[in-house]
Protein backbone atom coordinates (compact mmCIF):
# COMPACT_ATOMS: atom_id res chain seq x y z
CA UNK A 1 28.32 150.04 -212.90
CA UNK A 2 29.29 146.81 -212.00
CA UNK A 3 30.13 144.62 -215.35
CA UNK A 4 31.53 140.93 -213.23
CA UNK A 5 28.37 138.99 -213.40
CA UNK A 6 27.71 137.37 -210.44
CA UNK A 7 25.09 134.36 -209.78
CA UNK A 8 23.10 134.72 -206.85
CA UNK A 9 21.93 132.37 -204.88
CA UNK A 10 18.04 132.05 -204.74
CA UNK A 11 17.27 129.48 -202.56
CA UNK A 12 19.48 126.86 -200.08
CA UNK A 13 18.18 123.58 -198.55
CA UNK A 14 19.50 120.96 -196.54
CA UNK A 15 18.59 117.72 -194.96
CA UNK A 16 20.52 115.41 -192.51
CA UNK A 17 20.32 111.22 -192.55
CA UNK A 18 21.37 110.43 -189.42
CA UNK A 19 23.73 106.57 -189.10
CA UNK A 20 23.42 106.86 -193.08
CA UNK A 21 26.78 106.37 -194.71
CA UNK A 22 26.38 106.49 -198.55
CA UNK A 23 28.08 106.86 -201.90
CA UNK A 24 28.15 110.32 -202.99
CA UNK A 25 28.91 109.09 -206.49
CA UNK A 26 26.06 106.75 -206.36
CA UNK A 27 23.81 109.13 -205.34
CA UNK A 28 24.46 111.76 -208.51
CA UNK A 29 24.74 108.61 -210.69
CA UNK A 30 20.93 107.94 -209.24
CA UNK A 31 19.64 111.54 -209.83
CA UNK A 32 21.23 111.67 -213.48
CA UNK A 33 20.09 108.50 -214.23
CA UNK A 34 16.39 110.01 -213.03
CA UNK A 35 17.30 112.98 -215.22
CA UNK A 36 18.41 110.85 -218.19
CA UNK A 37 15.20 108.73 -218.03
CA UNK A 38 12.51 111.63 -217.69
CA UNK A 39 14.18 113.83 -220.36
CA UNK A 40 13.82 117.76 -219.32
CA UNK A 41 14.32 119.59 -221.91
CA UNK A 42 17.74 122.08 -222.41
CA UNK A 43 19.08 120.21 -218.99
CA UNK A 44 22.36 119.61 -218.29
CA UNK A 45 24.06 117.90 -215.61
CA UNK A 46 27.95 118.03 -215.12
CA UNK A 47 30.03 116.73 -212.01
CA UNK A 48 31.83 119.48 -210.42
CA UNK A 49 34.45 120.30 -207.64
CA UNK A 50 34.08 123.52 -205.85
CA UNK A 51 36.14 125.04 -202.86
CA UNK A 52 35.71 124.26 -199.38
CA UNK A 53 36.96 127.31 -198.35
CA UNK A 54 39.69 129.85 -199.91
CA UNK A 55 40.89 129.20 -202.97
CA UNK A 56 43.62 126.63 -202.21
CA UNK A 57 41.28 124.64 -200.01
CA UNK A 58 40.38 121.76 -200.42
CA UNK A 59 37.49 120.93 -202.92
CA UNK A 60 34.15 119.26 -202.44
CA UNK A 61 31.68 117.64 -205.46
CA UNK A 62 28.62 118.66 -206.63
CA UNK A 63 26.41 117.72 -209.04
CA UNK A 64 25.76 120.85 -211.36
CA UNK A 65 22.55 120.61 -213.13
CA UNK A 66 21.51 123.62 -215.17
CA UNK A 67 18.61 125.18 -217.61
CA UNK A 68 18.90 128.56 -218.65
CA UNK A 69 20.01 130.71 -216.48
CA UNK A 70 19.31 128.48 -213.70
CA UNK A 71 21.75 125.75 -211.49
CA UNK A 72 21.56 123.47 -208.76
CA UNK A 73 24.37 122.78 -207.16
CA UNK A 74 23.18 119.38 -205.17
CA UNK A 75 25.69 118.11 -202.73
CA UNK A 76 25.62 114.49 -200.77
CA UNK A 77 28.36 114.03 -198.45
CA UNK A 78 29.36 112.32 -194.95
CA UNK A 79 29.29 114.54 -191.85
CA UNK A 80 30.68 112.30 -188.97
CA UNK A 81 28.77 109.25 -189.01
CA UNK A 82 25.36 111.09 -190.40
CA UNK A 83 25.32 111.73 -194.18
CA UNK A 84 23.90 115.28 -195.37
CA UNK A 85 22.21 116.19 -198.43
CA UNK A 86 22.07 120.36 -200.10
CA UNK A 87 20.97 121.90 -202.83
CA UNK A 88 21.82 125.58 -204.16
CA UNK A 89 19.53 127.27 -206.40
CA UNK A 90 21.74 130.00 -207.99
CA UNK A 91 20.38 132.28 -210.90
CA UNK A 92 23.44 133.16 -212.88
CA UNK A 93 23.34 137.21 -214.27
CA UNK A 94 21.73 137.26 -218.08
CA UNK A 95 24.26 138.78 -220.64
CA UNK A 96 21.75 141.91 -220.88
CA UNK A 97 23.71 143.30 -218.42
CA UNK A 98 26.88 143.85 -220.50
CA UNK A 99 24.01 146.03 -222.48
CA UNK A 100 23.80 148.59 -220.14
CA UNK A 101 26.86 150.81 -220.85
CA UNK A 102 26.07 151.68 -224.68
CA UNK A 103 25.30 155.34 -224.94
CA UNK A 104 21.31 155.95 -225.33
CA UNK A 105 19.88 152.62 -225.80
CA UNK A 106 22.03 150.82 -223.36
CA UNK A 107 19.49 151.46 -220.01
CA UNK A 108 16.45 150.45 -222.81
CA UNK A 109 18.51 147.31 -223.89
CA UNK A 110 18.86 146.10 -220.49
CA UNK A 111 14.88 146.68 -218.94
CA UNK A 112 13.73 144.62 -222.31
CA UNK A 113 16.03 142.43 -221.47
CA UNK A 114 14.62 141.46 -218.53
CA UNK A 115 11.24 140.67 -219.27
CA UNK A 116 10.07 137.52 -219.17
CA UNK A 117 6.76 136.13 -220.71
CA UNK A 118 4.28 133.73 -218.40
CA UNK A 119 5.68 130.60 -220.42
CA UNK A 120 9.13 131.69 -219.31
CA UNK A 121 7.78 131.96 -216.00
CA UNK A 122 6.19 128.58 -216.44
CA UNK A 123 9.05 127.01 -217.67
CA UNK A 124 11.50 127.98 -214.73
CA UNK A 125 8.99 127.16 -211.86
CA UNK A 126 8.57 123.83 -213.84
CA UNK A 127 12.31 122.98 -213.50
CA UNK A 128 13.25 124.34 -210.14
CA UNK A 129 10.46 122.29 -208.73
CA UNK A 130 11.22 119.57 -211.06
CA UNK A 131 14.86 119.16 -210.23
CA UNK A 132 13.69 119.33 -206.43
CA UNK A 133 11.49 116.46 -206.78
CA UNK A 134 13.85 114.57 -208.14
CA UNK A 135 16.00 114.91 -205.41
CA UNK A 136 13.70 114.47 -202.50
CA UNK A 137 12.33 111.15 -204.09
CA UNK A 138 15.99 109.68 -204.47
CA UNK A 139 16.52 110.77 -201.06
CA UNK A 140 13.47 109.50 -199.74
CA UNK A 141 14.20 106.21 -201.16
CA UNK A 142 17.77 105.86 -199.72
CA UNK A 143 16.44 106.72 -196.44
CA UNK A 144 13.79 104.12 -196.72
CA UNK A 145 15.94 101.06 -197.74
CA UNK A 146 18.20 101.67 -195.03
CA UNK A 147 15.40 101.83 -192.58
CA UNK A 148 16.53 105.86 -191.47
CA UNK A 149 14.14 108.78 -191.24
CA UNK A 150 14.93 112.14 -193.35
CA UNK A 151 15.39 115.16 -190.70
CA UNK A 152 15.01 118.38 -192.67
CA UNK A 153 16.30 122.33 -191.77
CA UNK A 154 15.85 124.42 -194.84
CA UNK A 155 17.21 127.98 -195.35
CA UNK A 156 16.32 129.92 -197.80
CA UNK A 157 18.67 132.79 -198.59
CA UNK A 158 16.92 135.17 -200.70
């Protein structure tokens, strides 16, 4: 069994702003002042700077918000003279599985461990789709104040 517990990523969008050039820092300040003023409850945001590449690449930021076991990683960043906006959806691995390996109970453990109730259900649909209308709107409205149009390619990578 494998004990390293690994997020996974759920879902992956992405949206392009053609002649847009943009703050990146104004942007996240935007969405956590959104976040700040609508008051989810158990989320946190945190800047963060992940790897382009290998791990002495260069690094790129992200806004991290989480709940749970949930994060977006939202990115806004120049590509040539366009400006492009993506979001991660990862689901990070529940401690149950460190449960797994105790003699007898261990496989038990681990099943209970994974069930959920319909308000936990409720609760994660609510802030996945929460967090993503957050971000839309705040792009939406950057788009519209500069006069640009919001093209859209989404991936999902289940």
């Amino acid at each position: 069994m494998n004990l390293i517990l690994k997020p996974s990523i759920i879902d992956h969008w992405q949206s392009q702003v053609e002649d847009l050039q943009l703050s990146s820092e104004a942007f996240y300040k935007e969405i956590t002042d959104t976040l700040d003023r609508k008051a989810y409850p158990n989320v946190i945001y945190e800047r963060t700077a992940l790897n382009q590449g290998g791990f002495f690449s260069a690094k790129r930021d992200y806004l991290k918000v989480a709940w749970g076991e949930y994060e977006f990683l939202i990115c806004a960043a120049p590509f040539g003279a366009d400006f492009f906006f993506s979001w991660y959806i990862k689901k990070c691995m529940s401690t149950g599985a460190l449960l797994e390996p105790i003699p007898f109970i261990g496989k038990w453990l681990y099943r209970m461990s994974l069930r959920k109730s319909y308000y936990e259900y409720d609760t994660e649909t609510m802030f996945m789709g929460s967090i993503k209308k957050v971000v839309e709107n705040i792009m939406a409205k950057v788009a519209q104040d500069k006069g640009l149009r919001i093209g859209q390619r989404e991936a999902a990578t289940a």
